[in-house]
Protein backbone atom coordinates (compact mmCIF):
# COMPACT_ATOMS: atom_id res chain seq x y z
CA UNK A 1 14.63 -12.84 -1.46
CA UNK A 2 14.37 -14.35 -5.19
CA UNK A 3 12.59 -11.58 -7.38
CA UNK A 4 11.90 -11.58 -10.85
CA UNK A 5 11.68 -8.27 -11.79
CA UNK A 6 10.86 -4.90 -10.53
CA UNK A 7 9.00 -2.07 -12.08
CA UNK A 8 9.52 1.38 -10.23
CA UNK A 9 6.31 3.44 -11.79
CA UNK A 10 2.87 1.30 -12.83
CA UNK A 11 -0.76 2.13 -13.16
CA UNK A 12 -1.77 -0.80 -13.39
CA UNK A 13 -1.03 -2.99 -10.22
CA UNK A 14 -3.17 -1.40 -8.11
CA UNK A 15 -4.80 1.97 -7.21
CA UNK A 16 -2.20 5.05 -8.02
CA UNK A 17 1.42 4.85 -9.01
CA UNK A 18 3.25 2.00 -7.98
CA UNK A 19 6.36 0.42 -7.22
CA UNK A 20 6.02 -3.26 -8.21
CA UNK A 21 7.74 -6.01 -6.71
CA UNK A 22 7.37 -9.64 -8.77
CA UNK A 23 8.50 -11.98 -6.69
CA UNK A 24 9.81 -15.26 -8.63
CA UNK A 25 8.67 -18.91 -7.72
CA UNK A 26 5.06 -19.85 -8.13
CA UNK A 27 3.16 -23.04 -7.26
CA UNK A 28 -0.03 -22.56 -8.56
CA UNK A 29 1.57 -22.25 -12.45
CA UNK A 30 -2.13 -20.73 -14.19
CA UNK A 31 -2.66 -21.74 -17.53
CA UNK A 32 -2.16 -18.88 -19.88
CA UNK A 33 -0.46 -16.91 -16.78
CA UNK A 34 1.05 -13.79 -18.06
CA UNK A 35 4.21 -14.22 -16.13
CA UNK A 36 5.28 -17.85 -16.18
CA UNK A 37 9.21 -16.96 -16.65
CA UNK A 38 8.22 -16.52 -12.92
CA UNK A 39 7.11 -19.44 -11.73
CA UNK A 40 10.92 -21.34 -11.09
CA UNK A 41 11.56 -21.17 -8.10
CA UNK A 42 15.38 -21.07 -8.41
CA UNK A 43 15.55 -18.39 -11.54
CA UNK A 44 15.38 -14.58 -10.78
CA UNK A 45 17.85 -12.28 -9.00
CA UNK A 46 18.52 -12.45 -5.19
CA UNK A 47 17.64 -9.28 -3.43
CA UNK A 48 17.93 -8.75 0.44
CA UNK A 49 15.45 -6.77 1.44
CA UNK A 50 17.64 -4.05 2.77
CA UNK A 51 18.30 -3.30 -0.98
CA UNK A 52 14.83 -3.21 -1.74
CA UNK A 53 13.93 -1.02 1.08
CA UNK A 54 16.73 1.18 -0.51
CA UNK A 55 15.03 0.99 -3.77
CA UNK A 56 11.54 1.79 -2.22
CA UNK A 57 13.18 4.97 -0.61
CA UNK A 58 14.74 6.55 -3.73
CA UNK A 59 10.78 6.66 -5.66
CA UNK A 60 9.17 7.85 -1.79
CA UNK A 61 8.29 11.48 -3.80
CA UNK A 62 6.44 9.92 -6.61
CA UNK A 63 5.00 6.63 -5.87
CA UNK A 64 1.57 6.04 -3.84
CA UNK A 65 2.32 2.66 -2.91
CA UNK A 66 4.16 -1.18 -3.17
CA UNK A 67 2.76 -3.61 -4.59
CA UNK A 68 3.93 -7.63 -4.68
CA UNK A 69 2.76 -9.64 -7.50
CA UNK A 70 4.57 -12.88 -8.81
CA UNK A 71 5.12 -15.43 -9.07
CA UNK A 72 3.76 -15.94 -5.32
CA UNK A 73 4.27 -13.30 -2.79
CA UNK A 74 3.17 -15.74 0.17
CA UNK A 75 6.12 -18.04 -0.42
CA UNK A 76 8.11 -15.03 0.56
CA UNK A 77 6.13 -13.39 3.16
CA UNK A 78 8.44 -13.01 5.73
CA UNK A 79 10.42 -11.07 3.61
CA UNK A 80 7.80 -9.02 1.82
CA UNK A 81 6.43 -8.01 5.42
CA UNK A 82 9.97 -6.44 6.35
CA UNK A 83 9.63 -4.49 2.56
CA UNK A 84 5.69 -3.39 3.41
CA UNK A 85 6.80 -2.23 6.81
CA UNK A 86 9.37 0.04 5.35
CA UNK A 87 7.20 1.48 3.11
CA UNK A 88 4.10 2.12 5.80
CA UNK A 89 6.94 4.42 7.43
CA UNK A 90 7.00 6.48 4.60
CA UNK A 91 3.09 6.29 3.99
CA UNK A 92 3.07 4.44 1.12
CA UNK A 93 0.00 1.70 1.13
CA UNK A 94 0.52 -1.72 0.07
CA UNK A 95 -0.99 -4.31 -2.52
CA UNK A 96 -0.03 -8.21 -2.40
CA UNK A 97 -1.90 -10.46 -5.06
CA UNK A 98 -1.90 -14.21 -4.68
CA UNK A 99 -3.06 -16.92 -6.46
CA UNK A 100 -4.24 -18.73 -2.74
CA UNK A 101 -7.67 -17.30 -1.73
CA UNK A 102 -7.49 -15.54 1.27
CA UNK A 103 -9.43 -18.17 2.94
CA UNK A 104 -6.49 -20.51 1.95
CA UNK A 105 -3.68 -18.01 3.91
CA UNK A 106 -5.96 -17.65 7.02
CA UNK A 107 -5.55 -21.57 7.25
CA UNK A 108 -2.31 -21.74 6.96
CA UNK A 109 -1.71 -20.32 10.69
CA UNK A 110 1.83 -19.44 9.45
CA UNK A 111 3.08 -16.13 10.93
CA UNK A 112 5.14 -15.01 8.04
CA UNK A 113 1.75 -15.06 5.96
CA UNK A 114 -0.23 -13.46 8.40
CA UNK A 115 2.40 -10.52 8.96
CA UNK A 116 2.07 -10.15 5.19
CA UNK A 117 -1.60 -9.97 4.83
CA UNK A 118 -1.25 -7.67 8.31
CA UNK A 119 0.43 -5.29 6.43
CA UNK A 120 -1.40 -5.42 2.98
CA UNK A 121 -4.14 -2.74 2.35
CA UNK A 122 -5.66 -4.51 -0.25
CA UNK A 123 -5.49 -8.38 -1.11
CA UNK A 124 -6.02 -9.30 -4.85
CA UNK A 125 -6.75 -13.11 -4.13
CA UNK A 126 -7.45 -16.21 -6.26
CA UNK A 127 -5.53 -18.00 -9.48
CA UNK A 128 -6.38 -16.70 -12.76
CA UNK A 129 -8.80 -18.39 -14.84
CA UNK A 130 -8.16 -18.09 -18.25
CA UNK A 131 -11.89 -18.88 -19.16
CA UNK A 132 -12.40 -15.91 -16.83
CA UNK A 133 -10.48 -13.30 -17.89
CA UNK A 134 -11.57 -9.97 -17.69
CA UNK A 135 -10.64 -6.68 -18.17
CA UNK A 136 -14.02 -5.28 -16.68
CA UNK A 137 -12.72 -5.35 -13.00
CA UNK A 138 -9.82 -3.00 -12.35
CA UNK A 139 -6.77 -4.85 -10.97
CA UNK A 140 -8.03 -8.84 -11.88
CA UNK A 141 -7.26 -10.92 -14.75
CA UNK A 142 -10.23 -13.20 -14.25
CA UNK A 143 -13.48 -13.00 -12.89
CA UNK A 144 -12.92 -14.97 -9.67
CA UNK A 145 -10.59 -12.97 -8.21
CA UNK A 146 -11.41 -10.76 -5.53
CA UNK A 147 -10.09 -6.95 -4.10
CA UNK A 148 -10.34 -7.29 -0.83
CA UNK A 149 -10.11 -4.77 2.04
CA UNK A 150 -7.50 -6.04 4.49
CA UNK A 151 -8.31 -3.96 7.50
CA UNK A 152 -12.07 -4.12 7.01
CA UNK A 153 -12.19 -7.88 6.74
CA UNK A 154 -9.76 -8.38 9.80
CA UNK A 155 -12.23 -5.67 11.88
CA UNK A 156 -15.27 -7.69 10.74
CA UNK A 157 -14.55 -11.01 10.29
CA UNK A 158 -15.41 -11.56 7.16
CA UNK A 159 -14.39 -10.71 3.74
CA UNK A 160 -15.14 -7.03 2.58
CA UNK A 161 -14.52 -5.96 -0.80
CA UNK A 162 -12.53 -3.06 -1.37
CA UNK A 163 -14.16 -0.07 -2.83
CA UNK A 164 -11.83 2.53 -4.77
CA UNK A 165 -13.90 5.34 -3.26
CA UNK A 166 -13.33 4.50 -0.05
CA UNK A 167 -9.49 3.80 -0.37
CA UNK A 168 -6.89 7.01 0.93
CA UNK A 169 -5.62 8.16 -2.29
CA UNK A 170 -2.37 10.59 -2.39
CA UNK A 171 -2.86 13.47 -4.95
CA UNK A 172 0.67 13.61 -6.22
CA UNK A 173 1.95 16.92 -8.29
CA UNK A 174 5.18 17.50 -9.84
């Protein structure tokens, strides 16, 4: 898989301490995004995801969870739902963002985006809006984005926001 950076310890990516995967290639290409060095799809470092799965493994002490940002996780889900299944077996949750809505990915009937938002605990959806931004709502960069609960929305049927007080977090000590 094409990446264009990883960051092995963030509080800011999602709920906890996180290992952050950015993948590299992007379609939507936000105004004002604050990666766009990630949007090409052909720049970035090839990874295989046995080497991130490696990665994942050395931080399992530390780290709550994975998250995949961008560029756009979804055009490399297949690969990012081998990554996310390795970390479930060491019980870390996971966190995709994506600039589609999640509307957008349930249309797409594609299996390699439906294993990814099958493994995802939380789904940070929608392209940033510059005229939106926010720093208000934890997680977003603009208003219109949504936290959404994965597992809820799949029980119910419809989309159910995620609430931090609801969400399994790991006290970690030193």
């Amino acid at each position: 898989m094409r990446l264009s950076g990883i960051t092995p310890e963030s509080f800011v990516d999602g709920p906890g301490l996180r290992f952050v995967i950015f993948t590299q290639g992007c379609l939507h290409c936000c105004p004002k995004c604050h990666n766009p060095e990630s949007w090409d799809v052909s720049a970035g470092k090839e990874f295989t995801v046995k080497e991130i799965i490696r990665m994942i493994k050395k931080n399992r002490k530390a780290v709550q969870g994975v998250t995949f940002s961008g560029g756009e996780p979804f055009l490399q889900a297949g690969e990012l739902a081998q990554v996310a299944l390795a970390a479930r077996q060491i019980n870390w949750d996971i966190v995709t963002y994506t600039g589609f809505t999640y509307e957008e990915l349930i249309e797409q009937e594609n299996s390699e985006t439906t294993a990814l938002l099958s493994a995802s605990d939380i789904l940070i959806d929608g392209k940033y809006i510059h005229k939106n931004r926010t720093v208000k709502q934890p997680f977003c960069g603009s208003t219109n984005q949504r936290i959404i609960s994965i597992a809820e929305t799949q029980k119910t049927g419809k989309v159910v926001l995620w609430e931090q007080k609801k969400f399994n977090q790991k006290l970690i000590f030193p």
